[in-house]
C-alpha atoms as a PDB file:
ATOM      1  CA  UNK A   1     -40.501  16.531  46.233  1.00  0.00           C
ATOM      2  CA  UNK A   2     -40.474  19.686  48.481  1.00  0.00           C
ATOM      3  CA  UNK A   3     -38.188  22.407  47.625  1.00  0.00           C
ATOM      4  CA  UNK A   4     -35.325  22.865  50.414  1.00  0.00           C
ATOM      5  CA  UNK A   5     -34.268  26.446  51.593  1.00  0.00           C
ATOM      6  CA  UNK A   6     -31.559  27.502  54.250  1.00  0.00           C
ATOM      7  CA  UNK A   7     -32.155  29.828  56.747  1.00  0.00           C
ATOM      8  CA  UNK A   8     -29.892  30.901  60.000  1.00  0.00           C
ATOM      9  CA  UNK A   9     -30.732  31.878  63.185  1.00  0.00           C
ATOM     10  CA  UNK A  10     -29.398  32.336  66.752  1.00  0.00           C
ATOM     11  CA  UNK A  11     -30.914  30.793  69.778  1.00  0.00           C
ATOM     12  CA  UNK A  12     -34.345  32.900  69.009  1.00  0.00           C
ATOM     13  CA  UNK A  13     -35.721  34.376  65.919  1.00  0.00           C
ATOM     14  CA  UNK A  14     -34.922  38.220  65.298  1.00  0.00           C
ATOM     15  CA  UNK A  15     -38.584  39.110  66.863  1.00  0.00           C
ATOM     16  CA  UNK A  16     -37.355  36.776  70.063  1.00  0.00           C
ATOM     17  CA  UNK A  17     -40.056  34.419  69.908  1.00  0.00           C
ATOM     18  CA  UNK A  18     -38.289  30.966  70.352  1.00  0.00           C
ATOM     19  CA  UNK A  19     -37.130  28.426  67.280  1.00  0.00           C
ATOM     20  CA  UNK A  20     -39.737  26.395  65.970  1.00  0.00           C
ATOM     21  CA  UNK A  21     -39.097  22.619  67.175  1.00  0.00           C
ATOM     22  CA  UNK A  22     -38.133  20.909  63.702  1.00  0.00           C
ATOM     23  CA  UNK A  23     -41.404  19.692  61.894  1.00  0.00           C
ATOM     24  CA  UNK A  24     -43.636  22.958  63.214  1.00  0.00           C
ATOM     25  CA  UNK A  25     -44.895  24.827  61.045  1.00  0.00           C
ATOM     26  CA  UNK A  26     -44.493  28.863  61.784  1.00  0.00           C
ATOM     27  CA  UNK A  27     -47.073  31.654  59.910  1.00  0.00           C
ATOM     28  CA  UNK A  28     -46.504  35.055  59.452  1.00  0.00           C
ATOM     29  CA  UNK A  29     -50.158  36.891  60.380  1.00  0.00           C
ATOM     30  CA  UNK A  30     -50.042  40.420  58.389  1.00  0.00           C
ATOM     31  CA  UNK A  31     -48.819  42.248  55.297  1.00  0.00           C
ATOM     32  CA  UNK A  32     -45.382  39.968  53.500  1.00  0.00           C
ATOM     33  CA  UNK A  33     -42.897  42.371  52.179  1.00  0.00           C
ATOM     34  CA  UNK A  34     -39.358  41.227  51.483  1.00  0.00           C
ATOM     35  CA  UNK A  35     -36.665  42.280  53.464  1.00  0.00           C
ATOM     36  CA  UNK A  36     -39.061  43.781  55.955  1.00  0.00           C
ATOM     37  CA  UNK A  37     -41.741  41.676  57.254  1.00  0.00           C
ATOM     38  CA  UNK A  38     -42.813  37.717  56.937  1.00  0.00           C
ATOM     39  CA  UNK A  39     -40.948  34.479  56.908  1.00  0.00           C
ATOM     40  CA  UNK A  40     -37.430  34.643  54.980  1.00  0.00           C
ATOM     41  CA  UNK A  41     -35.262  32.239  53.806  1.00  0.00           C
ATOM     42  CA  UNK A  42     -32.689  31.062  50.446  1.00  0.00           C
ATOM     43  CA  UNK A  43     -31.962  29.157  48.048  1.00  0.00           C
ATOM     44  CA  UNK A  44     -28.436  28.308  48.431  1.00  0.00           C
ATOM     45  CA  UNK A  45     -26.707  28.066  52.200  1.00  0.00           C
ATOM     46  CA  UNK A  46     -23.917  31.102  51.051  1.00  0.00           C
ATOM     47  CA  UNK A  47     -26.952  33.009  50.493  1.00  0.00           C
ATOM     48  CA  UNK A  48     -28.156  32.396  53.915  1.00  0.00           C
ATOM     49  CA  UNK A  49     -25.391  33.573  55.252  1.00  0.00           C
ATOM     50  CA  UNK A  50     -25.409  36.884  54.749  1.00  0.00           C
ATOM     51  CA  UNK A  51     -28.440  37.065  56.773  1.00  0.00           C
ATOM     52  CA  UNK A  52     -27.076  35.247  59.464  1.00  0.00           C
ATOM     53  CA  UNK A  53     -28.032  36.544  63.067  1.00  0.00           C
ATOM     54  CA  UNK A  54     -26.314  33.337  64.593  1.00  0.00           C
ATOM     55  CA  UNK A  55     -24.695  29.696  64.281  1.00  0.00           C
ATOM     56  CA  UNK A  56     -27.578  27.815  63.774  1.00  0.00           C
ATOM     57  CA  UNK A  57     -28.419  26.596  59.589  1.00  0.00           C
ATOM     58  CA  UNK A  58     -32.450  25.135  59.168  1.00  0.00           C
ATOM     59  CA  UNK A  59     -33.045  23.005  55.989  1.00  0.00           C
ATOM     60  CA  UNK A  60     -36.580  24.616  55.606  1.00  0.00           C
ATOM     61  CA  UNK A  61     -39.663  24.115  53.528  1.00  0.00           C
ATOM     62  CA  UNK A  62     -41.747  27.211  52.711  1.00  0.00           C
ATOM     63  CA  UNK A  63     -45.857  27.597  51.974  1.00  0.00           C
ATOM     64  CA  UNK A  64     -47.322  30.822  50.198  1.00  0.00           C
ATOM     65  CA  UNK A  65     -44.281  32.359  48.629  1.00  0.00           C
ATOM     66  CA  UNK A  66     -45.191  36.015  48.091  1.00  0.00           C
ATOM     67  CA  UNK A  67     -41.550  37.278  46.522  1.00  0.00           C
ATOM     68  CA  UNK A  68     -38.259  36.550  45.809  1.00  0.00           C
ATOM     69  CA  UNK A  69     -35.478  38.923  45.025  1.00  0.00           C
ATOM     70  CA  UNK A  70     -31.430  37.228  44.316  1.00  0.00           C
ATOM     71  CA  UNK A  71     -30.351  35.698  47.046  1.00  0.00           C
ATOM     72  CA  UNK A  72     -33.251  35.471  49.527  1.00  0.00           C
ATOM     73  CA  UNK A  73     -36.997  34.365  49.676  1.00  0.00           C
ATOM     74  CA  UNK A  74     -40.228  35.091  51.346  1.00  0.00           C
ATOM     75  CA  UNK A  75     -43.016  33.459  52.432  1.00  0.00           C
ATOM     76  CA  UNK A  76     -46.248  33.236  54.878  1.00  0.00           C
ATOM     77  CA  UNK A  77     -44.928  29.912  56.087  1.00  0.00           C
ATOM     78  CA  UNK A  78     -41.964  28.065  56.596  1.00  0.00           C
ATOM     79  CA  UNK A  79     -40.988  24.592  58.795  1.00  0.00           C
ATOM     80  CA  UNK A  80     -37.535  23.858  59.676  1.00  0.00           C
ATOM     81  CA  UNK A  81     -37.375  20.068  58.693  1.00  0.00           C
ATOM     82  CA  UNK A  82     -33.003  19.980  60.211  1.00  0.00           C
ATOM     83  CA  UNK A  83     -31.107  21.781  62.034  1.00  0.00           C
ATOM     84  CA  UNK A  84     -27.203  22.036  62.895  1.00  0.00           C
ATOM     85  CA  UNK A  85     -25.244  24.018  64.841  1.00  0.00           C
ATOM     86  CA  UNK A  86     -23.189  25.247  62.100  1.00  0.00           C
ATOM     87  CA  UNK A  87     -20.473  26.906  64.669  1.00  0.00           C
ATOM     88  CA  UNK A  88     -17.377  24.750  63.692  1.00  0.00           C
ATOM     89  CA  UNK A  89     -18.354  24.695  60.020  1.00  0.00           C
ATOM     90  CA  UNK A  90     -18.903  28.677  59.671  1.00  0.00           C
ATOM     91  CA  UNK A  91     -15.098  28.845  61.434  1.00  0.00           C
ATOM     92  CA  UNK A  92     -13.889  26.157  58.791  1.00  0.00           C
ATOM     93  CA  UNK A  93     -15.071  27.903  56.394  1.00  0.00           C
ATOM     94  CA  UNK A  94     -13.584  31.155  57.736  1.00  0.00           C
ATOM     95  CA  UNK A  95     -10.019  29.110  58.155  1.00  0.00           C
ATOM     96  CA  UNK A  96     -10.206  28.221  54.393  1.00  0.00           C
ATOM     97  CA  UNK A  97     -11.034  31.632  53.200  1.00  0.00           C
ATOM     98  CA  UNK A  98      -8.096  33.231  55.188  1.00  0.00           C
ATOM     99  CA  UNK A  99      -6.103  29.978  53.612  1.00  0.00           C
ATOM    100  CA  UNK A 100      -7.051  31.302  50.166  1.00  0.00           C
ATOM    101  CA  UNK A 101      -5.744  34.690  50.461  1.00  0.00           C
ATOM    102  CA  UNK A 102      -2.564  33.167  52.596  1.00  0.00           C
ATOM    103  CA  UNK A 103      -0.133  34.544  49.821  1.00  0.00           C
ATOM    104  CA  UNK A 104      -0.941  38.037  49.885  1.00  0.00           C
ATOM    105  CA  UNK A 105       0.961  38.894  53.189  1.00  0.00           C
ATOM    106  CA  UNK A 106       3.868  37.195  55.370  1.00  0.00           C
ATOM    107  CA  UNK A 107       1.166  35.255  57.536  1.00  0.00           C
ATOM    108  CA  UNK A 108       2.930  34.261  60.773  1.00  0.00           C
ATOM    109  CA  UNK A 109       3.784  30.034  61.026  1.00  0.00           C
ATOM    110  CA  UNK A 110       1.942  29.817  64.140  1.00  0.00           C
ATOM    111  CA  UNK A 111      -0.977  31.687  62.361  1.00  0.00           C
ATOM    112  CA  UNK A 112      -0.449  29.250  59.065  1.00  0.00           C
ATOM    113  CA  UNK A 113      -0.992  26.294  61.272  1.00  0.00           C
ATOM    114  CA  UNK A 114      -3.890  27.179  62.931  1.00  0.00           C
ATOM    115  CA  UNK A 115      -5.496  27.918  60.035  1.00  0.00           C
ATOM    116  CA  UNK A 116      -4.317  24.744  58.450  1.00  0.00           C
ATOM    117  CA  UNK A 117      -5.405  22.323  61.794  1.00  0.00           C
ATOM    118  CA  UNK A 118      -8.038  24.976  63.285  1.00  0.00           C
ATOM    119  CA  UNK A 119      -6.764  23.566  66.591  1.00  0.00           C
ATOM    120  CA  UNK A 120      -7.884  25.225  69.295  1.00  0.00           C
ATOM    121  CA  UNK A 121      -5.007  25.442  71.436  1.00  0.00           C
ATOM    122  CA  UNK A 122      -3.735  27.299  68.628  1.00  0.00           C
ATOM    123  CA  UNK A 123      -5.795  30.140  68.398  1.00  0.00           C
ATOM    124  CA  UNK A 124      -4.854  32.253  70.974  1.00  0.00           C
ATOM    125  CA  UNK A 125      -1.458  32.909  69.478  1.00  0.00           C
ATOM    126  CA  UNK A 126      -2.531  32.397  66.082  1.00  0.00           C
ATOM    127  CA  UNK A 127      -4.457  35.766  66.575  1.00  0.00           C
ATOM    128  CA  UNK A 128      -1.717  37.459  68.883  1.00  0.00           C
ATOM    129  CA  UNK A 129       0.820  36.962  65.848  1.00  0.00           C
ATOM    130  CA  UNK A 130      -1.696  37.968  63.098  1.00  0.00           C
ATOM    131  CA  UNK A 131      -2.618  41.310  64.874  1.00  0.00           C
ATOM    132  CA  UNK A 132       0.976  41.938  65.506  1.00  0.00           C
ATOM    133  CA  UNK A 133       2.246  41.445  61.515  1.00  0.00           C
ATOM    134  CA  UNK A 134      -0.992  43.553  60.894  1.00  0.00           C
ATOM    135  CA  UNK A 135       0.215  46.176  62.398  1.00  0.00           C
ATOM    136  CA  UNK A 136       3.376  45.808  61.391  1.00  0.00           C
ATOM    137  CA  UNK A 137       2.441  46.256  57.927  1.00  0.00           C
ATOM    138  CA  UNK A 138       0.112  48.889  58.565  1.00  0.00           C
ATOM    139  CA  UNK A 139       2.761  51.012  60.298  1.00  0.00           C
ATOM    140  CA  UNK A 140       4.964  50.214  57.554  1.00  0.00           C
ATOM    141  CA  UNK A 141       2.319  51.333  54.678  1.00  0.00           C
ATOM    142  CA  UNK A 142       2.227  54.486  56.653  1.00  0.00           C
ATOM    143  CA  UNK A 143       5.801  55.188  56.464  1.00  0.00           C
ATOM    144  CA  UNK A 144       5.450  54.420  53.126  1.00  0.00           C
ATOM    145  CA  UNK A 145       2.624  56.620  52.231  1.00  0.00           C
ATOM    146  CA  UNK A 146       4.204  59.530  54.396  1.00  0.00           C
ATOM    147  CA  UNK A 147       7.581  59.278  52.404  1.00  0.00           C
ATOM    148  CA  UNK A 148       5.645  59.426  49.338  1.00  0.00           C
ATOM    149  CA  UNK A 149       3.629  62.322  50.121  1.00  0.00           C
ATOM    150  CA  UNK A 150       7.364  63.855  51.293  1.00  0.00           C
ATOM    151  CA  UNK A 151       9.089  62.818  48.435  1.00  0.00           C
ATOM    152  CA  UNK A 152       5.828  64.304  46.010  1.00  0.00           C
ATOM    153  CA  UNK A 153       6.265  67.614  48.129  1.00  0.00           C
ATOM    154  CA  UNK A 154       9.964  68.070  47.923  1.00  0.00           C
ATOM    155  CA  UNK A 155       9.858  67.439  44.120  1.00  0.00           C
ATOM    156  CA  UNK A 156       6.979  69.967  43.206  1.00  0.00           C
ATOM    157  CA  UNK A 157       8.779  72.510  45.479  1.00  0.00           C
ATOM    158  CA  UNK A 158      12.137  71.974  43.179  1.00  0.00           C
ATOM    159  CA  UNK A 159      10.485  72.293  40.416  1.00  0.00           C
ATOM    160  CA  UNK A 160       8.958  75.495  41.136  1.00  0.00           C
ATOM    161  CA  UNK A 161      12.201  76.574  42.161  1.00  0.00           C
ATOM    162  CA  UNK A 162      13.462  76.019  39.043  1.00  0.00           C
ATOM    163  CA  UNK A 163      10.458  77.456  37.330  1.00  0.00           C
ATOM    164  CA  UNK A 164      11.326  80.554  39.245  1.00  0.00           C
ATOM    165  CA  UNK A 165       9.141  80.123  41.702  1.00  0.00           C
ATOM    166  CA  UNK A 166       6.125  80.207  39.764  1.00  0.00           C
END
């Protein structure tokens, strides 16, 4: 059984030469040095993903491995055997992240549901409400930080008053 490997691209490869229908083989022609030139992919679809120029995730097979290193692979060869369009997974997946950190801040409702539903019709305001509490908090942080930096000034000058001005 062939080992599978994920790898993302947009509508072209990062050279511009087009996708590879499914089942065609591509080969690298030339020196294979990870992370700069030859035919990369990974294990794991997370992994992937930090390489991701676009929405589209290849199941991929791979021929003449010359390295791997953590999270990514390289090779003189590699065949896309699927394909998706991995557009409204990657924004699930970006829904359920935000949903995981939810507690952390006073998320707006209309923001909560769109995460929750990932409705469309949704989004728009969704975004308008998260920006504004995001500033909101921001602004308030500031405030914060500037009374701080006040109140830290005011004290040290009291206290070299009372040191005599030392």
């Amino acid at each position: 059984m062939k080992k599978i490997y994920y790898h993302f691209t947009s509508e072209t490869l990062r050279d511009g030469r087009p996708t590879p229908a499914i089942g065609e083989w591509l080969h690298h022609v030339g020196k294979v040095v990870i992370c700069e030139t030859g035919l990369h992919a990974s294990e794991q679809p997370y992994d992937a993903l930090q390489y991701a120029p676009g929405q589209m995730l290849h199941q991929v097979e791979l021929k003449g491995i010359v390295e791997t290193q953590g999270d990514k692979v390289v090779a003189k060869s590699r065949k896309i055997i699927a394909s998706i369009d991995a557009t409204n997974l990657l924004r699930a997946y970006a829904r359920k992240q935000a949903l995981s950190v939810i507690h952390l801040w006073d998320c707006p409702a209309i923001t909560r549901q769109y995460l929750e539903t990932g409705k469309e019709n949704l989004q728009s305001a969704a975004e308008s409400a998260a920006w504004s509490a995001a500033r909101s908090a921001a602004e308030s942080a500031a405030r914060s930080a500037a009374r701080s930096a006040a109140r830290e000034m005011f004290n040290t000058m009291v206290e070299e008053a009372f040191r005599g001005g030392k």
